[in-house]
Structures are given as structure tokens and as C-alpha cells.
Protein backbone atom coordinates (compact mmCIF):
# COMPACT_ATOMS: atom_id res chain seq x y z
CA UNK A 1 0.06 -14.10 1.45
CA UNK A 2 -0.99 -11.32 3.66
CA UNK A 3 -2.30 -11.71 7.00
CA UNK A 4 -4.69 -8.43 8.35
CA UNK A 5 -5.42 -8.08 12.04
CA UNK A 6 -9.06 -6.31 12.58
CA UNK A 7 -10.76 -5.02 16.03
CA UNK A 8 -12.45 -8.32 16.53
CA UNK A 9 -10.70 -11.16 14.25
CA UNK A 10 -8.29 -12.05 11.66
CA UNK A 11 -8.22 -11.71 7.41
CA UNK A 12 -5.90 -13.28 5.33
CA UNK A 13 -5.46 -12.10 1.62
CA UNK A 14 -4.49 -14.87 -0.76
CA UNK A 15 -3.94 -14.29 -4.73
CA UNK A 16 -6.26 -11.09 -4.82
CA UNK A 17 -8.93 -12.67 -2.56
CA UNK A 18 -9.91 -12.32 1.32
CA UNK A 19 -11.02 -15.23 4.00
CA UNK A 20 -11.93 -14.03 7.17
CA UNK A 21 -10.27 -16.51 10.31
CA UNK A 22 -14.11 -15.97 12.93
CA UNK A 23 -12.28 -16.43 16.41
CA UNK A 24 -8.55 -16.49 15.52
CA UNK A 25 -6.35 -16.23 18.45
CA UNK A 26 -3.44 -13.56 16.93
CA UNK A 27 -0.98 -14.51 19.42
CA UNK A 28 -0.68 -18.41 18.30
CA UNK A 29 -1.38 -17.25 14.64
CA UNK A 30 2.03 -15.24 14.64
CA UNK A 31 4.42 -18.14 16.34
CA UNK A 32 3.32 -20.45 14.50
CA UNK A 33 6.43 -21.53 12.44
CA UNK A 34 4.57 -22.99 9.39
CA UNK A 35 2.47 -20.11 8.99
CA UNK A 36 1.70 -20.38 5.43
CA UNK A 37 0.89 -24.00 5.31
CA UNK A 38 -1.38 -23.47 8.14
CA UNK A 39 -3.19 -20.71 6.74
CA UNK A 40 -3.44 -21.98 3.48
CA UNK A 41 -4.77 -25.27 5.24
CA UNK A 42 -7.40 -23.13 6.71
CA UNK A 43 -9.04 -20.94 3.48
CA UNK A 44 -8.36 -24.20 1.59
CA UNK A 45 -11.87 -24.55 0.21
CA UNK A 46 -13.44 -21.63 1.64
CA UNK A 47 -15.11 -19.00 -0.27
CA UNK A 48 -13.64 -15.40 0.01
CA UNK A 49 -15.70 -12.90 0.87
CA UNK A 50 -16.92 -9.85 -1.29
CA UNK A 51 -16.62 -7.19 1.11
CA UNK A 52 -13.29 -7.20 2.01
CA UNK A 53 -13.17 -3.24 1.34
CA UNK A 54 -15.58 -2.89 4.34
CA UNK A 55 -13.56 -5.49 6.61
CA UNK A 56 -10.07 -3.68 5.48
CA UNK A 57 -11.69 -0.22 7.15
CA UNK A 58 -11.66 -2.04 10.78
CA UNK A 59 -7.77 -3.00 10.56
CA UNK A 60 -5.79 -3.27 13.47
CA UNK A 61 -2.00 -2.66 14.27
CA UNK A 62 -0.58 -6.04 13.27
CA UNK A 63 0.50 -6.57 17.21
CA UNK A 64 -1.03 -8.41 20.31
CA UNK A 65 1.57 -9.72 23.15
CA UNK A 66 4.28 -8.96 21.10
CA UNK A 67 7.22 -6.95 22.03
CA UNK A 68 8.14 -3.97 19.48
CA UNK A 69 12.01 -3.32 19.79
CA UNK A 70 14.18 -1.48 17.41
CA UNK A 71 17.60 -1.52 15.33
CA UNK A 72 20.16 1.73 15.30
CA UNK A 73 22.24 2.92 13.02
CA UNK A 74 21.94 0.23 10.70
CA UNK A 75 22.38 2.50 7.29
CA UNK A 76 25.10 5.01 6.82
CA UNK A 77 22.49 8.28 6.55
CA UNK A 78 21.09 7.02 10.34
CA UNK A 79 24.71 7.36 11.46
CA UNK A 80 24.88 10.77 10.04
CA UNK A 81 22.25 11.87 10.97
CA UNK A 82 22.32 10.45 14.75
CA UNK A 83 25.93 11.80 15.04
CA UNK A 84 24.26 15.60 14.02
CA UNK A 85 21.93 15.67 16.34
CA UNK A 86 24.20 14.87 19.33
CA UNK A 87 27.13 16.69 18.10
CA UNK A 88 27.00 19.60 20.82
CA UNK A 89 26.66 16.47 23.88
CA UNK A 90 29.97 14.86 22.89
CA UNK A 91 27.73 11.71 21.83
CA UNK A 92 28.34 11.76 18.15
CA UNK A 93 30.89 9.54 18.03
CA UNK A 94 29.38 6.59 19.94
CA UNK A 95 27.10 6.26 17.11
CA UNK A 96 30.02 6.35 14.78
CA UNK A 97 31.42 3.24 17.08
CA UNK A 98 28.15 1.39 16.77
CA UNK A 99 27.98 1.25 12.91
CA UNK A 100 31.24 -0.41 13.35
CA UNK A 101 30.79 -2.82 15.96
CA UNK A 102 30.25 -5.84 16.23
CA UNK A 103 27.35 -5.63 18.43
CA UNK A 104 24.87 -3.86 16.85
CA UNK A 105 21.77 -1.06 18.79
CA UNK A 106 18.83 -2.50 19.58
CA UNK A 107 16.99 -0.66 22.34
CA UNK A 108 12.72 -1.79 23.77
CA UNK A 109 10.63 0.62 21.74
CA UNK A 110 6.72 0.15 22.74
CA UNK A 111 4.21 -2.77 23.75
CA UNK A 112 0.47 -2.90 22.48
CA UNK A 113 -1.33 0.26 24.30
CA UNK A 114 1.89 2.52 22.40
CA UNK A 115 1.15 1.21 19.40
CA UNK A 116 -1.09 2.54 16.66
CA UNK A 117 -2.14 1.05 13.06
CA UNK A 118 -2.53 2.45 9.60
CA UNK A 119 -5.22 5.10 10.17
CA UNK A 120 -4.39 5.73 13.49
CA UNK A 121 -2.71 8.92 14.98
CA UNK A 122 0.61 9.26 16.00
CA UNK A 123 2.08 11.32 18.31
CA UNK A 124 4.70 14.10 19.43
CA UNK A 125 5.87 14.47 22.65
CA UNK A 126 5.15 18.05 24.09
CA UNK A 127 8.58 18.76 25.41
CA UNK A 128 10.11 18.28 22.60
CA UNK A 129 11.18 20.73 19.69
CA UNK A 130 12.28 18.62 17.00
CA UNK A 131 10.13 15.51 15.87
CA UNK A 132 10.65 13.14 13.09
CA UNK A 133 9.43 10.06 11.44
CA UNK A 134 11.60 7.35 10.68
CA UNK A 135 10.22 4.79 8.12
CA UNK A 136 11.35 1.18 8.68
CA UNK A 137 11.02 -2.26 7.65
CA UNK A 138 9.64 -4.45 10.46
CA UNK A 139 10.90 -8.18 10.83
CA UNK A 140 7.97 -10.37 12.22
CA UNK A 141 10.02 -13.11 14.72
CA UNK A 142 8.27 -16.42 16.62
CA UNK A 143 9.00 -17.23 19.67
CA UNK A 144 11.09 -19.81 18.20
CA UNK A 145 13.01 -16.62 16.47
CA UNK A 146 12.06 -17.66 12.99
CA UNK A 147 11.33 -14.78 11.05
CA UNK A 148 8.02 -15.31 9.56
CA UNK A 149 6.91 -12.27 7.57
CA UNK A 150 7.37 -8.56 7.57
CA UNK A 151 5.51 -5.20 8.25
CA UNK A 152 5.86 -1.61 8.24
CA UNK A 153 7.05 0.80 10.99
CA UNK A 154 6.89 4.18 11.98
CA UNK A 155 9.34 5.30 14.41
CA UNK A 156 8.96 8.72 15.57
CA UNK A 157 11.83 10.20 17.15
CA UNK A 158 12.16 12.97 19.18
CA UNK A 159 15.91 14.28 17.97
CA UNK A 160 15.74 17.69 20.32
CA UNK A 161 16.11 15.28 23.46
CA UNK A 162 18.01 12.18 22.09
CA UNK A 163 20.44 15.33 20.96
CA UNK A 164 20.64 16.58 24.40
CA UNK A 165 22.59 13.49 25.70
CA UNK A 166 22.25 9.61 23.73
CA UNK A 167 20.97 8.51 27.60
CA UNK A 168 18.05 10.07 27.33
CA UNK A 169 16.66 7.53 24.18
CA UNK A 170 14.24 5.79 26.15
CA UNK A 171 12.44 9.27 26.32
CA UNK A 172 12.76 10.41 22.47
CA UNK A 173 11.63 7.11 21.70
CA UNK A 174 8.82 5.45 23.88
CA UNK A 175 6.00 7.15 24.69
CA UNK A 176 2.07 6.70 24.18
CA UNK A 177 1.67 7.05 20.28
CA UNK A 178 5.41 6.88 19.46
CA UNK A 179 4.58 3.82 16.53
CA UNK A 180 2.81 2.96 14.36
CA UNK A 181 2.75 -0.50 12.43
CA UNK A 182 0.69 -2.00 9.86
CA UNK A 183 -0.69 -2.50 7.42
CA UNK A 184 -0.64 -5.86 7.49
CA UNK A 185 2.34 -8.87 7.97
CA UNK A 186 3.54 -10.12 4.52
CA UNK A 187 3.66 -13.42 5.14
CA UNK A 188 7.19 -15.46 3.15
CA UNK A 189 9.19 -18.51 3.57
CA UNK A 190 12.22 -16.41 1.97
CA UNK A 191 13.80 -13.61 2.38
CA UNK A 192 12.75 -10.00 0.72
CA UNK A 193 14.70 -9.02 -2.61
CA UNK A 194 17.53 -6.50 -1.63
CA UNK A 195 16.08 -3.99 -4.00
CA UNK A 196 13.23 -4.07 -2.13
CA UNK A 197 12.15 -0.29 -1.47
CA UNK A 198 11.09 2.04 1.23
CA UNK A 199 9.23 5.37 0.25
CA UNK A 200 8.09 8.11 2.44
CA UNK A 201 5.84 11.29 2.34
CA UNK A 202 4.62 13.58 4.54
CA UNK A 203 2.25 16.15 3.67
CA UNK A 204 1.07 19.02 5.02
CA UNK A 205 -2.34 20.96 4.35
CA UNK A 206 -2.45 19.26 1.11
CA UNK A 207 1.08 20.08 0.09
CA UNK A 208 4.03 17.67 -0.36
CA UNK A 209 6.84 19.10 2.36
CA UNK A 210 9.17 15.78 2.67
CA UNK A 211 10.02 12.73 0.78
CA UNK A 212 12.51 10.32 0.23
CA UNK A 213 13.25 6.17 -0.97
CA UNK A 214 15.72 3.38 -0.12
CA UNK A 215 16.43 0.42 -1.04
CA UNK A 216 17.05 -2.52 2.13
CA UNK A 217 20.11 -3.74 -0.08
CA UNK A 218 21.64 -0.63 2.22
CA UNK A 219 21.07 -1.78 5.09
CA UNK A 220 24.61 -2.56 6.96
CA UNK A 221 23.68 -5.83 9.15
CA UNK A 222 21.55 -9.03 8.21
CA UNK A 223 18.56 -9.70 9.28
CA UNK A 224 19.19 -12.68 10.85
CA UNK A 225 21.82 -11.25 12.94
CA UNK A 226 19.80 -8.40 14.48
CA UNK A 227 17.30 -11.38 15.70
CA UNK A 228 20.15 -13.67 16.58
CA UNK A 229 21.32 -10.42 19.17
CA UNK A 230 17.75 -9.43 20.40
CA UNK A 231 17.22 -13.18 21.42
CA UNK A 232 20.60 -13.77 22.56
CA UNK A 233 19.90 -13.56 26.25
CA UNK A 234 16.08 -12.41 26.29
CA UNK A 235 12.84 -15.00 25.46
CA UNK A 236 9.94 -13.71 23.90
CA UNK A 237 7.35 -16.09 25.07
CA UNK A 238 4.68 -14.28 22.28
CA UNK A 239 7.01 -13.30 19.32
CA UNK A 240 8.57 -10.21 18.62
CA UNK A 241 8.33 -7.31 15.91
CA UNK A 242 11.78 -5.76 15.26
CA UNK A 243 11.94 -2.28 13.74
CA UNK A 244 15.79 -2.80 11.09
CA UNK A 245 16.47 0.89 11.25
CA UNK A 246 15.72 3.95 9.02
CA UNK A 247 17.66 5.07 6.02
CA UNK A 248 15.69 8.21 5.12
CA UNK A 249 16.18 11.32 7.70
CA UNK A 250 15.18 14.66 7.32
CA UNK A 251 17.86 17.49 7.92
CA UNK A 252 18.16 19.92 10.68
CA UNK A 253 15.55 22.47 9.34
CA UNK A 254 12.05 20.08 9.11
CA UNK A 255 10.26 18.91 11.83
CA UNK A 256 6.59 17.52 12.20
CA UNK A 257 3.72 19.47 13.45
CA UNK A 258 0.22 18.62 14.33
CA UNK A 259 -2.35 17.22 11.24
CA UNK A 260 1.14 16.12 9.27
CA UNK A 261 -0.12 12.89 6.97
CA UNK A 262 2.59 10.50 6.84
CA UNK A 263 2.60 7.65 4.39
CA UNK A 264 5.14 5.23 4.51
CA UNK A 265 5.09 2.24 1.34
CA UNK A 266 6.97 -0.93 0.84
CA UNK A 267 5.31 -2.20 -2.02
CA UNK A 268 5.33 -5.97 -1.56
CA UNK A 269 3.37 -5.00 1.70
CA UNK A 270 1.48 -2.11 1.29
CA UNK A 271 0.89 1.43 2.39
CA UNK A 272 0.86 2.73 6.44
CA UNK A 273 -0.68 6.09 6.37
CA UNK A 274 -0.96 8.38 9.79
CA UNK A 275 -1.74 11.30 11.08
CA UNK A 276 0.12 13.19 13.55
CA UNK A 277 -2.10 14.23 16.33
């Protein structure tokens, strides 16, 4: 089960068809705990509707109250590539420390206004030299910190100033436009198979510049653990999304630039497509 958030309501997607939810509040929708019974109480003798195409084209990043927060160096090519970029500071090894630990990164990325959805244009900052994408898997958590479903994340990365000294994160990594999520939350009571993949593309005027897949069977910590650390000593009265880190990085020698088209797919869930503005 899928669950869609447009400008004005909700649209769930059950077994190929779509039931709109009129005057849906999103915020009790996603902490709800028995999501799938309730939903499937609520279509449960309803008729889907026939222009779901039409509905689709008014989607919505999959976020309302919600906190977005993010995982580090959670694969082995994140480390790598995190301790490159901050090589010249003297930071590279705490990022060889923290794939190690026990405690694992997890750092605020963006609330709602930051946030864009599939369609929507992300950003790079200005003073920055070296931009990339980073394609994750999102973990949809209640309040409660059950995980409920899952999404798809974009998070662009500035590596030019995160390189410059691992203090200044907050700045390579929040800013207005510095997410995306979407397309929708695949909604299941179990978790994802491990050989469950990620795929990315960027293109540029037309032409394929970067790609690359992984599987999440790479990724170093459970998913259950990164929640059980970003609730630990902080309550998230409306849910939380939580970015689980990126396993595909591009080298030293691409970065985005302006009208870029980046599509990032997860099968089970779909396809987030942006545009760098």
C-alpha cells in the first residue's frame, strides 16, 4: 500500500487502484501505528477513482510536522568518500571512527519549508564549489518510534565546505532546497528485503553524466538501531523521517550544475525525479 500526499489532501494506492482520503489530516495519518488496517478500513468499499494520473500531477513531499534528520557513514563507500573530502582538514579519520562506533551519525537535516517533492527543484548553495546528490532510503517513524513505511531521499551535500572542516556540516547540509523526498511512503508491517535496490541518474542536457546502484543489504547498522539512537533522548511529538545514509558517491571530478535532472528509484516505492535549480 502506498500512501501519496497532494497540495490539498491525501491518496492512497491499493492493488493498482487509487482512493482519495477528502480532508485527511497528514500529521495523525503518519503516527498512526496501525496504519494499514486503518487505511484499508477507510477505502474498504469505496470506489477508486479513474483519474488518478491527474491527482498524481499535484503530489506533495510526503512531510508535514515531521522532522527530516539523517544517518552518516552508514556504508563503507560514504566513509570513503567522507574521509576524501576532508583529507586536507585533518577530519578524515573521525569518519573512519564513526563507521566503527558504537554510536552511530545522525545530524537535523531540514523541516517542511526545506523540503521539496518529486518534481520539485532542488538546490545548490552559492558558496559552494562542489555539490552532490546523495540518494537514500528514508525510514518513516511515529511518534511512538514504530517504523511504519519508507520513502525516498535526496540529500544534497555540499562536499567543498563539509571538506573544509567536518564542523561546518550544518552548512553543507541544511539549507532552503537541500531535500527532496517523495514520491510517496510505502506503507509495510515488515521490513524491506535486503536486496532491495537503490539506483541513481543524473542527466545533463539530455545526456547520461552519472549513475550508480546498491543494494540496502550494505548498509552497516539496522534500522531499528538508527531510530532507537535518534529517539534516545529527543521526542518527536509528529513523527520523524530518517534519511539511512548513501552508498553511491561520485568521485572528486563531478559535481552538479544548474538544470541537472536527478532521478533517484527504489522500486518497491517508486521514482523521485528533480531538477537542480
Amino acid at each position: 500500500m502506498k500512501l501519496y500526499k497532494l497540495k490539498q489532501d491525501a491518496l492512497v494506492e491499493h492493488e493498482g487502484n487509487h482512493y482519495p482520503l477528502p480532508g485527511a489530516d497528514w500529521d495523525d495519518l503518519v503516527n498512526d501505528d496501525n496504519i494499514l488496517q486503518t487505511l484499508a478500513g477507510r477505502i474498504r468499499g469505496q470506489k477508486p477513482v479513474r483519474d488518478a494520473l491527474s491527482l498524481l500531477g499535484e503530489v506533495d513531499a510526503p512531510m508535514q510536522g515531521q522532522e527530516l534528520w539523517a544517518s552518516g557513514v552508514t556504508y563503507e563507500r560514504s566513509r570513503q568518500g567522507r574521509q576524501e573530502e576532508s583529507q586536507k582538514s585533518g577530519g578524515a579519520d573521525f569518519y573512519a571512527r564513526v563507521y566503527e562506533a558504537e554510536r552511530p551519525e545522525l545530524f537535523f537535516k531540514a523541516n517542511r519549508h526545506r523540503v521539496v517533492g518529486h518534481g520539485g527543484k532542488v538546490r545548490i548553495r552559492k558558496d559552494s564549489a562542489w555539490d552532490v546528490p546523495e540518494p537514500e532510503l528514508v525510514l518513516v517513524v511515529t511518534r511512538s518510534g514504530k517504523i511504519i513505511g519508507y520513502s525516498i531521499g535526496n540529500d544534497m551535500s555540499s562536499r567543498s565546505i563539509e571538506g573544509e572542516n567536518p564542523l561546518y556540516l550544518p552548512q553543507a547540509k541544511c539549507y532552503d532546497g537541500c531535500a527532496a523526498l517523495g514520491p510517496c511512503i510505502y506503507l509495510r508491517d515488515r521490513p524491506l528485503p535486503r536486496e532491495t535496490r537503490i539506483e541513481l541518474a543524473i542527466h545533463r542536457a539530455g545526456k547520461r553524466v552519472f549513475g550508480g546502484e546498491i543494494e540496502i543489504s550494505r548498509i552497516r547498522r539496522g534500522f531499528e538501531e538508527l531510530v532507537g539512537f535518534l529517539y534516545r533522548e529527543c521526542s518527536f511529538p509528529q513523527g520523524a523521517l530518517l534519511m539511512t545514509g548513501t552508498g553511491i558517491v561520485p568521485g572528486s571530478d563531478f559535481t552538479l550544475q544548474s538544470g541537472d535532472d536527478i532521478a533517484i528509484t527504489i522500486a518497491c516505492i517508486g521514482t523521485l525525479r528533480n531538477q537542480v535549480a
